[in-house]
PDB file of N, CA and C in Angstrom:
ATOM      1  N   UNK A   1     121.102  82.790  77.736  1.00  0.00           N
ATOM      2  CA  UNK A   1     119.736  82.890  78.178  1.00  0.00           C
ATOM      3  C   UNK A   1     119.221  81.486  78.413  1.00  0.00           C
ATOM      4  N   UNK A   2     118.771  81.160  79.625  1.00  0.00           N
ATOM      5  CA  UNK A   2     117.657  80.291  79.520  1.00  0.00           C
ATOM      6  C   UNK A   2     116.662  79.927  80.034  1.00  0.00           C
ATOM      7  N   UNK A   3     115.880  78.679  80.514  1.00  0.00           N
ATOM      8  CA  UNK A   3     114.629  78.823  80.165  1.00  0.00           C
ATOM      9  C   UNK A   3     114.412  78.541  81.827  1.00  0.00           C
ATOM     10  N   UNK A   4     113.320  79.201  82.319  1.00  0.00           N
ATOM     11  CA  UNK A   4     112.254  78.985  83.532  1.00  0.00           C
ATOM     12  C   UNK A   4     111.024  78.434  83.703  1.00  0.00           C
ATOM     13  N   UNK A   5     111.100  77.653  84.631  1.00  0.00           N
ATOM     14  CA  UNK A   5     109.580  76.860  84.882  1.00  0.00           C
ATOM     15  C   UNK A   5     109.055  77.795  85.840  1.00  0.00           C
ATOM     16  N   UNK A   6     107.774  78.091  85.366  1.00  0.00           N
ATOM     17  CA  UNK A   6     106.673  78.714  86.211  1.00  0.00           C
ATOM     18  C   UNK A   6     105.754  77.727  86.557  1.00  0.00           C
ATOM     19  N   UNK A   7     104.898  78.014  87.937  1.00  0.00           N
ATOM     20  CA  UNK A   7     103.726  77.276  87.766  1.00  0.00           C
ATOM     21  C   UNK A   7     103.157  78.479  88.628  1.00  0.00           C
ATOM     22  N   UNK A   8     101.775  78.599  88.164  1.00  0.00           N
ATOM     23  CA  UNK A   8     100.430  79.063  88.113  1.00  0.00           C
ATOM     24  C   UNK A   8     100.334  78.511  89.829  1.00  0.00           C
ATOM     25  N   UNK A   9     100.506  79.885  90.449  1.00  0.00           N
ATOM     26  CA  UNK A   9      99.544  79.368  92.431  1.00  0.00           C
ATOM     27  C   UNK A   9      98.347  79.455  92.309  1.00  0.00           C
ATOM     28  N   UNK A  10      97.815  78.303  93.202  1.00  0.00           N
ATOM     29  CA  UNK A  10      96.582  78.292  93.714  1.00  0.00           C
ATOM     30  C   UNK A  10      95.699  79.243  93.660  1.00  0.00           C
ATOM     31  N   UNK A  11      95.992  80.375  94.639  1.00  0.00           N
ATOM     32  CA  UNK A  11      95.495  81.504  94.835  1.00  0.00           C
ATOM     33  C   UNK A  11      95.153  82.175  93.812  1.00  0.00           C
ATOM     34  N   UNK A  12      95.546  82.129  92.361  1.00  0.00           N
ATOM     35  CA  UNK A  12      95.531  83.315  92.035  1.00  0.00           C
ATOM     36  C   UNK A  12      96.487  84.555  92.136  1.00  0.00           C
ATOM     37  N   UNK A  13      96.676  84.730  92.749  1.00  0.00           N
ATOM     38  CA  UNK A  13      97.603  86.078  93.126  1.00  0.00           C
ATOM     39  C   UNK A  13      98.268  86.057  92.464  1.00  0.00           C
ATOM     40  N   UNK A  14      99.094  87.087  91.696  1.00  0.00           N
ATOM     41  CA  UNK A  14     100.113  87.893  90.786  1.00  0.00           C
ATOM     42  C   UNK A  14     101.198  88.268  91.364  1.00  0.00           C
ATOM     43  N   UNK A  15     102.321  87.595  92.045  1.00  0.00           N
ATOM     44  CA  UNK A  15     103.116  88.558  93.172  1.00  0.00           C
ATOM     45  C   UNK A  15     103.311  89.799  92.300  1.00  0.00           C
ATOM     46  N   UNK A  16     103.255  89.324  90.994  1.00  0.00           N
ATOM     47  CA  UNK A  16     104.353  90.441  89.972  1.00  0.00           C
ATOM     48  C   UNK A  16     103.695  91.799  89.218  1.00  0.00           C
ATOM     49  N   UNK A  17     102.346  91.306  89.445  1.00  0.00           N
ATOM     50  CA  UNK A  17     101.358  92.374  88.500  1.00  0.00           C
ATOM     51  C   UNK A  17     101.489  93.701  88.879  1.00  0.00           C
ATOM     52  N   UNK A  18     101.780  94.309  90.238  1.00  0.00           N
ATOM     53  CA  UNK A  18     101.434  95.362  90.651  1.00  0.00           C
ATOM     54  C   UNK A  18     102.722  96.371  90.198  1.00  0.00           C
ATOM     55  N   UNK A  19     103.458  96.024  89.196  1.00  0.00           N
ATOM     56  CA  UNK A  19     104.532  96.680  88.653  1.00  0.00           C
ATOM     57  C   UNK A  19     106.090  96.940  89.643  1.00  0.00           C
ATOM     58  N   UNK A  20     106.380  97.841  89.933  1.00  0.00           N
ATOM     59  CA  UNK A  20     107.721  97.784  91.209  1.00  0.00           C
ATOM     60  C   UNK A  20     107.136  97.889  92.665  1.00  0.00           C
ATOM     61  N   UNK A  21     105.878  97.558  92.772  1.00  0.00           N
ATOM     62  CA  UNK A  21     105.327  97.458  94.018  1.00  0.00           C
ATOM     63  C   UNK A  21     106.186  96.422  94.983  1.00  0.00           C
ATOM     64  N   UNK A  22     106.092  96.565  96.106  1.00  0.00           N
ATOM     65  CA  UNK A  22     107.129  95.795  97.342  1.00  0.00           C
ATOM     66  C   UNK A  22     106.117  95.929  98.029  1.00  0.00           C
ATOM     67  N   UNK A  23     106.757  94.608  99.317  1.00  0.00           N
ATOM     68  CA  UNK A  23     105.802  94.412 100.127  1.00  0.00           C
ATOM     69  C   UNK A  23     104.075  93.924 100.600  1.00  0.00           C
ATOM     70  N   UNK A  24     104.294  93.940  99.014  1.00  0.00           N
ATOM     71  CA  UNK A  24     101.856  93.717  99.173  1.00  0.00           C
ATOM     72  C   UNK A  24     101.543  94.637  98.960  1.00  0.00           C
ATOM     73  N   UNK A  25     101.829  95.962  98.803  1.00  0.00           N
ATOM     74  CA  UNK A  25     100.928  97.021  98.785  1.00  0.00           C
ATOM     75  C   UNK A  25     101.391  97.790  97.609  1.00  0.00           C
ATOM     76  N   UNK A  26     100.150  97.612  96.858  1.00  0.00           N
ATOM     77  CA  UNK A  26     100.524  98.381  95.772  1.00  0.00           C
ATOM     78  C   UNK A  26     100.963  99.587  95.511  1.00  0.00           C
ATOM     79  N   UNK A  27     100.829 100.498  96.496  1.00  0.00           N
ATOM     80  CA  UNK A  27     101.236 101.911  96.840  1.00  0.00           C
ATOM     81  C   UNK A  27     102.539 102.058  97.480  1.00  0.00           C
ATOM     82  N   UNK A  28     103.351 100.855  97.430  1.00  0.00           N
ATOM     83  CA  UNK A  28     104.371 100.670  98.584  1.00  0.00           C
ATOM     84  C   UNK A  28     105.712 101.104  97.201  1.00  0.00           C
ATOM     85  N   UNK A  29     106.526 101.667  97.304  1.00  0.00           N
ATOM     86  CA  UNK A  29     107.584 101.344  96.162  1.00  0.00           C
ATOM     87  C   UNK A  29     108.897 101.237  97.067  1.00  0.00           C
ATOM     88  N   UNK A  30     108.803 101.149  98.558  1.00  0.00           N
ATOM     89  CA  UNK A  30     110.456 101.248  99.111  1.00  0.00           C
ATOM     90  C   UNK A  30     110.488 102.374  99.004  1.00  0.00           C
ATOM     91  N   UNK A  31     111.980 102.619  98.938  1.00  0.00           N
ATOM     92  CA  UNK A  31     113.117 104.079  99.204  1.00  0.00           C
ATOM     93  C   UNK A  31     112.763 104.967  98.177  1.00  0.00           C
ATOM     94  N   UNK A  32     111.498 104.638  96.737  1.00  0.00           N
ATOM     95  CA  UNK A  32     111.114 105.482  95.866  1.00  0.00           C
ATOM     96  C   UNK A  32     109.304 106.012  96.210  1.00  0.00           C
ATOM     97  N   UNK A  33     109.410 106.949  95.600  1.00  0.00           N
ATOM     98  CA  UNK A  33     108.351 108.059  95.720  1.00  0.00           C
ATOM     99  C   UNK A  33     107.687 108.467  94.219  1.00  0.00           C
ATOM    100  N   UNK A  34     106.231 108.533  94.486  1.00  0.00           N
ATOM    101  CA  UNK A  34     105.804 109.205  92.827  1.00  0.00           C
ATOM    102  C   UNK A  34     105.963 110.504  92.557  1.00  0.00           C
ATOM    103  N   UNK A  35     106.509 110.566  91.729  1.00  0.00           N
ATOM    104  CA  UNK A  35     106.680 112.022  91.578  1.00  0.00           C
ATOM    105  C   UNK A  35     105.788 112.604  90.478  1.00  0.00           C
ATOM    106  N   UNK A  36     105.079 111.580  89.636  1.00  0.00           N
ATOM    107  CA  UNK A  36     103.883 111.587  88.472  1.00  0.00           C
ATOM    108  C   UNK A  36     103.544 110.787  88.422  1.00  0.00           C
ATOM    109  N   UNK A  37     102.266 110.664  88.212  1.00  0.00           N
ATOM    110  CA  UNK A  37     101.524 109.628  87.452  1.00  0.00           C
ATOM    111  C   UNK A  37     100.342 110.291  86.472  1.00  0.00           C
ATOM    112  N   UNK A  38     100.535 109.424  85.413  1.00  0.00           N
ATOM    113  CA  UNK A  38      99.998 109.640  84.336  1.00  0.00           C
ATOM    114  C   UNK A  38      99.142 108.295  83.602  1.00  0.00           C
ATOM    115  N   UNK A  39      98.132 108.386  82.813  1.00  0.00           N
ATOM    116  CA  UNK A  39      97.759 107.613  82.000  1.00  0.00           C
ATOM    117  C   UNK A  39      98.682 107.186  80.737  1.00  0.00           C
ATOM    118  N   UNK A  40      99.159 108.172  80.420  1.00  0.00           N
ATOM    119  CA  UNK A  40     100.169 108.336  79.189  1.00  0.00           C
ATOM    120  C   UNK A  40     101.454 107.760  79.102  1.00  0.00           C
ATOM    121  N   UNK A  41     101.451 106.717  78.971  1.00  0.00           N
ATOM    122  CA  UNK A  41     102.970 105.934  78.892  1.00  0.00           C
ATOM    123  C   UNK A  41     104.369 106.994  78.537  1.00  0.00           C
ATOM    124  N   UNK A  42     103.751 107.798  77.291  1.00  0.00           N
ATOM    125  CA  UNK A  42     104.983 108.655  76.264  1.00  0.00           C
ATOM    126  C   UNK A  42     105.177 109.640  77.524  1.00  0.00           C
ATOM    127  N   UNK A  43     104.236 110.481  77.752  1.00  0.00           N
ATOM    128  CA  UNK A  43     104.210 111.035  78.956  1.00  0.00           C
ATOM    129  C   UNK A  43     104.708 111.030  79.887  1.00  0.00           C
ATOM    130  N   UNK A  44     104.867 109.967  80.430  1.00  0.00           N
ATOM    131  CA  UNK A  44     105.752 109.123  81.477  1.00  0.00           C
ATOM    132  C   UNK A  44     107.317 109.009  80.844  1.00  0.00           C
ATOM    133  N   UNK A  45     107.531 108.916  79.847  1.00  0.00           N
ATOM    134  CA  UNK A  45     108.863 108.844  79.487  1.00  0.00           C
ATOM    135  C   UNK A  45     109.348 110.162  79.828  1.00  0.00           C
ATOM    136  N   UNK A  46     108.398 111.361  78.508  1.00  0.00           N
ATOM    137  CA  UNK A  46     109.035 112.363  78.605  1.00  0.00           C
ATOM    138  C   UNK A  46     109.352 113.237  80.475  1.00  0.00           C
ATOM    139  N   UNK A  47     108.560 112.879  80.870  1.00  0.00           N
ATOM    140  CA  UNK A  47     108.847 113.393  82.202  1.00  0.00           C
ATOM    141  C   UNK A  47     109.856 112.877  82.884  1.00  0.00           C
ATOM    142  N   UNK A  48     110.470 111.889  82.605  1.00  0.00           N
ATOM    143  CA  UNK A  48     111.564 110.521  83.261  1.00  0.00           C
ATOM    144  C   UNK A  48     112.783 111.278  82.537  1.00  0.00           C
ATOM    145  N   UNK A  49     112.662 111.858  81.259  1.00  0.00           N
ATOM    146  CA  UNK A  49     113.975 112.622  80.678  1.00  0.00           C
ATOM    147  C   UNK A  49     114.068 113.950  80.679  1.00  0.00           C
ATOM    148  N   UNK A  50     112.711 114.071  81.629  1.00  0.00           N
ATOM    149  CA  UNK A  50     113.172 115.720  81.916  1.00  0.00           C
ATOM    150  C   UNK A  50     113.730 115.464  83.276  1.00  0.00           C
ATOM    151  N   UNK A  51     113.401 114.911  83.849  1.00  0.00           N
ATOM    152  CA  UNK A  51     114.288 114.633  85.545  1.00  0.00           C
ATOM    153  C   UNK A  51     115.874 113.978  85.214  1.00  0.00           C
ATOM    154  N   UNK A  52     115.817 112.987  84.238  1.00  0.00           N
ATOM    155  CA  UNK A  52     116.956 112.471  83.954  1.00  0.00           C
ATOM    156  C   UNK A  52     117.634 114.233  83.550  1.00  0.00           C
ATOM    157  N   UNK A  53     117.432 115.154  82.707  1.00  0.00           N
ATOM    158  CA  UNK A  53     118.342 116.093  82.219  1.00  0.00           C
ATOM    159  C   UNK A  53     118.478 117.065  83.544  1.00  0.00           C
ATOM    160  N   UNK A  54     117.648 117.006  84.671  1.00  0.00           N
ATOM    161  CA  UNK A  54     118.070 117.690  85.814  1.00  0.00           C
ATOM    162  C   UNK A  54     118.863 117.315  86.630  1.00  0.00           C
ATOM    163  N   UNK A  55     119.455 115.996  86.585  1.00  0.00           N
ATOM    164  CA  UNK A  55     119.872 115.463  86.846  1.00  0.00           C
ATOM    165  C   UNK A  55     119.364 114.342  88.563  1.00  0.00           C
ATOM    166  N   UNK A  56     118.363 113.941  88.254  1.00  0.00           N
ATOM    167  CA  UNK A  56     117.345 113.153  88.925  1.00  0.00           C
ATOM    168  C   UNK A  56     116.825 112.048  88.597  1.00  0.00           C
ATOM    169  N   UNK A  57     117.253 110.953  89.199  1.00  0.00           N
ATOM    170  CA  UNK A  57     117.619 109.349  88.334  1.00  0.00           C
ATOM    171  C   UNK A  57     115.547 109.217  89.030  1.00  0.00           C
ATOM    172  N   UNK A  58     115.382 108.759  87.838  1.00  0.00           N
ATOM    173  CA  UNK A  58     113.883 108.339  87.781  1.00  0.00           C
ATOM    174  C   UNK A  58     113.365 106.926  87.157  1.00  0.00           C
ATOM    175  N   UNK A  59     112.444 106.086  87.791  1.00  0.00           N
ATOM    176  CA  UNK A  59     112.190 104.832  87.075  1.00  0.00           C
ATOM    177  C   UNK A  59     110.589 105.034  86.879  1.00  0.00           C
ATOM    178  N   UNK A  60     110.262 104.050  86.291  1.00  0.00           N
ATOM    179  CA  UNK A  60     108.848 104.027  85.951  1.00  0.00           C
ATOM    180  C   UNK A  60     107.938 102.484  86.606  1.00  0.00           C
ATOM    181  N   UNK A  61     106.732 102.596  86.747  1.00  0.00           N
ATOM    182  CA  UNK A  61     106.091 101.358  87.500  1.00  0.00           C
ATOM    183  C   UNK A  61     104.784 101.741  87.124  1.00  0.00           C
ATOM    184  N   UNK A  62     103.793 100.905  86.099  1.00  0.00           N
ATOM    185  CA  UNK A  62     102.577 100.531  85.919  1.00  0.00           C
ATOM    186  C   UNK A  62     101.896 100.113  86.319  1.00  0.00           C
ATOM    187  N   UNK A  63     100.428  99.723  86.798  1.00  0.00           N
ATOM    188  CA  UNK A  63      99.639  99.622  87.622  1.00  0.00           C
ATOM    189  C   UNK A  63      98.502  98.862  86.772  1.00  0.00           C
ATOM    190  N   UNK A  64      97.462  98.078  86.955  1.00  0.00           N
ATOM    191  CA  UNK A  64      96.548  97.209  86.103  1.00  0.00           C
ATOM    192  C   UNK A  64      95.541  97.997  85.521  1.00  0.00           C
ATOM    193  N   UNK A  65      95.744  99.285  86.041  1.00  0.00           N
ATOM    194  CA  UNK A  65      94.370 100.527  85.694  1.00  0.00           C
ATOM    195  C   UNK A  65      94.783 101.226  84.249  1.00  0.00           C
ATOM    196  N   UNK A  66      96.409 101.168  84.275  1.00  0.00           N
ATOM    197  CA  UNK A  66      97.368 101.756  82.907  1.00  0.00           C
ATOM    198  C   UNK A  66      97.570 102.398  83.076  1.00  0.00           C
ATOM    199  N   UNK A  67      97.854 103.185  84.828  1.00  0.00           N
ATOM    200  CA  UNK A  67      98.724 104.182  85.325  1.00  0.00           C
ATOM    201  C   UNK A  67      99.887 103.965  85.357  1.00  0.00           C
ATOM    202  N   UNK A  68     100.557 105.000  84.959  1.00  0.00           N
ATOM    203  CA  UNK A  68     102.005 105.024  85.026  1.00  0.00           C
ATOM    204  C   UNK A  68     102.639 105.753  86.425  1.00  0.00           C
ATOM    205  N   UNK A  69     103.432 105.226  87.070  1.00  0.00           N
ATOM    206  CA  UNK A  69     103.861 106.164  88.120  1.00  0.00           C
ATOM    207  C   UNK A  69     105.476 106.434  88.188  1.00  0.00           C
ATOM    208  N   UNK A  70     106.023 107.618  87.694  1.00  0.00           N
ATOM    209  CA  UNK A  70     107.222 108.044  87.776  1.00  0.00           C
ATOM    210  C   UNK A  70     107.871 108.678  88.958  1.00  0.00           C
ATOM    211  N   UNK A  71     108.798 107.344  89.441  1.00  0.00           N
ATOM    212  CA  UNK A  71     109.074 107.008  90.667  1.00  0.00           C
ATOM    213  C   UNK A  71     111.004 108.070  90.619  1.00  0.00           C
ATOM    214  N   UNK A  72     110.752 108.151  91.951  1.00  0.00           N
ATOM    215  CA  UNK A  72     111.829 109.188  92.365  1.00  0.00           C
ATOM    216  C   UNK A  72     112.316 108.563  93.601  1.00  0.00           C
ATOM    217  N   UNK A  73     113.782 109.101  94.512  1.00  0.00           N
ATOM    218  CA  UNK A  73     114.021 108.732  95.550  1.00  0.00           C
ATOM    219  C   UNK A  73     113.275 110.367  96.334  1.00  0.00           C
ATOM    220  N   UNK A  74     113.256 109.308  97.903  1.00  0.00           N
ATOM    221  CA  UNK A  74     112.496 110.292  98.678  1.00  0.00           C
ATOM    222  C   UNK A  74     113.044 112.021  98.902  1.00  0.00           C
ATOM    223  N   UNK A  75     114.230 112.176  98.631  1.00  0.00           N
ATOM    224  CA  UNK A  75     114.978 113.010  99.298  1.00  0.00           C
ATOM    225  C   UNK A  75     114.877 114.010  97.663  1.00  0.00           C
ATOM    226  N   UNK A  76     114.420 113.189  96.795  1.00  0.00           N
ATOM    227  CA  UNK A  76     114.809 114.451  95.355  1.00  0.00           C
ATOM    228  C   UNK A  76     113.113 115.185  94.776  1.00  0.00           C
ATOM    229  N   UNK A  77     112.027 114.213  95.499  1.00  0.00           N
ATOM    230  CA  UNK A  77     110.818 113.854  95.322  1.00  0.00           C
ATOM    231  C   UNK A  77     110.202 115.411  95.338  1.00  0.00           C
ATOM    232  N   UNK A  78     110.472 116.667  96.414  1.00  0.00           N
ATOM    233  CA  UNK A  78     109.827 117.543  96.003  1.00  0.00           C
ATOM    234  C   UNK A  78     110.570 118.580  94.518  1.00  0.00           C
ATOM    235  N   UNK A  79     111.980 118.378  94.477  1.00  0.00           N
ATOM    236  CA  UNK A  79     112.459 118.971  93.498  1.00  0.00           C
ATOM    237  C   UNK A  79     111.785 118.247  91.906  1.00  0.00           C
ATOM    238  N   UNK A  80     111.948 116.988  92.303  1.00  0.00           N
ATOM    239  CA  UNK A  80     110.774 116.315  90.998  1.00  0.00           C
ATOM    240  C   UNK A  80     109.597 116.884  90.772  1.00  0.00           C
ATOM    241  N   UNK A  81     109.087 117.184  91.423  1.00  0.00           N
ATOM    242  CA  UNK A  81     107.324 117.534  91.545  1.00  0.00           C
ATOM    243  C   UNK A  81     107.389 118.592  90.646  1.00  0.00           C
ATOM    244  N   UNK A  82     108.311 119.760  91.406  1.00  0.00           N
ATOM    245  CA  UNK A  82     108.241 121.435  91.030  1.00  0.00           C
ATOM    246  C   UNK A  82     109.095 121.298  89.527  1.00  0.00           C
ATOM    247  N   UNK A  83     109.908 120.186  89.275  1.00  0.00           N
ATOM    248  CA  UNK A  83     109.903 120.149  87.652  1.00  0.00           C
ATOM    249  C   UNK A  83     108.691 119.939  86.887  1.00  0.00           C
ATOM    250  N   UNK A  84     107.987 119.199  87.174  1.00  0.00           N
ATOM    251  CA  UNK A  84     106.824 118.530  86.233  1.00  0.00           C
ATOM    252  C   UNK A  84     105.259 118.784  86.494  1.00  0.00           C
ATOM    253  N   UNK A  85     105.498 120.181  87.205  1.00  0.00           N
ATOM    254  CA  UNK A  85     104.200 121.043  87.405  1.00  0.00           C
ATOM    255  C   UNK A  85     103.815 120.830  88.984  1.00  0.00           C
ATOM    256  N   UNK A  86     104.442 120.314  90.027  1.00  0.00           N
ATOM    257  CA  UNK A  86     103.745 120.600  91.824  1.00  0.00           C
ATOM    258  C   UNK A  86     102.918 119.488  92.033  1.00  0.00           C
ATOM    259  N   UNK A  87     102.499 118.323  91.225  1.00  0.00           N
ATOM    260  CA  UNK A  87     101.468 117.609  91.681  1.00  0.00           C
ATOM    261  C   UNK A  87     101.995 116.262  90.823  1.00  0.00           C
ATOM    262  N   UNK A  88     101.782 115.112  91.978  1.00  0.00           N
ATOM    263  CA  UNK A  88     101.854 113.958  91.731  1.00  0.00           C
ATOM    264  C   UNK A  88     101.195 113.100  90.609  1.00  0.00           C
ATOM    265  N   UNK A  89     100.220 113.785  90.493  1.00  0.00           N
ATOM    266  CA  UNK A  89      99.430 113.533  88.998  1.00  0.00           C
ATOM    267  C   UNK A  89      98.893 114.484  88.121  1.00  0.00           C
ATOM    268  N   UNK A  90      99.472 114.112  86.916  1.00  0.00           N
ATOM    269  CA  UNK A  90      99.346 115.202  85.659  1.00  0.00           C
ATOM    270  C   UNK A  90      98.601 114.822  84.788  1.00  0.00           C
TER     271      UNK A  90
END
């Protein structure tokens, strides 16, 4: 392990804050999709190991509000949903 120099930009800006966000847009995740979001961190797990036991590889990405969004690929995204109740947020 070792060590990194950071320095603090000008701007302000966070490239990193917006959790697995890409691109600038916080709503952006790439080739992944929400398949939940929740306030509930535990919540967010347990739903990540109920897709994991369906066999549906799932990651997780936080947001500055303390939303959690349990991210899916696009193509598994409605079978995710109809596991964890039909709606993107629970």
């Amino acid at each position: 392990m070792g060590l990194h120099w950071t320095f603090a930009r000008e701007d302000g800006h966070d490239a990193y804050a917006a959790g697995l966000a890409i691109f600038g847009d916080p709503d952006d995740y790439g080739l992944l999709c929400p398949a939940a979001v929740t306030d509930d961190a535990d919540l967010a797990d347990e739903i990540q190991r109920l897709l994991g036991d369906a066999g549906i590889r799932a990651t997780q990405a936080a947001d500055r509000e303390g939303h959690t969004a349990v991210l899916v690929f696009a193509e598994e995204v409605e079978e995710a949903r109809r596991l964890v109740g039909g709606s993107p947020a629970v």
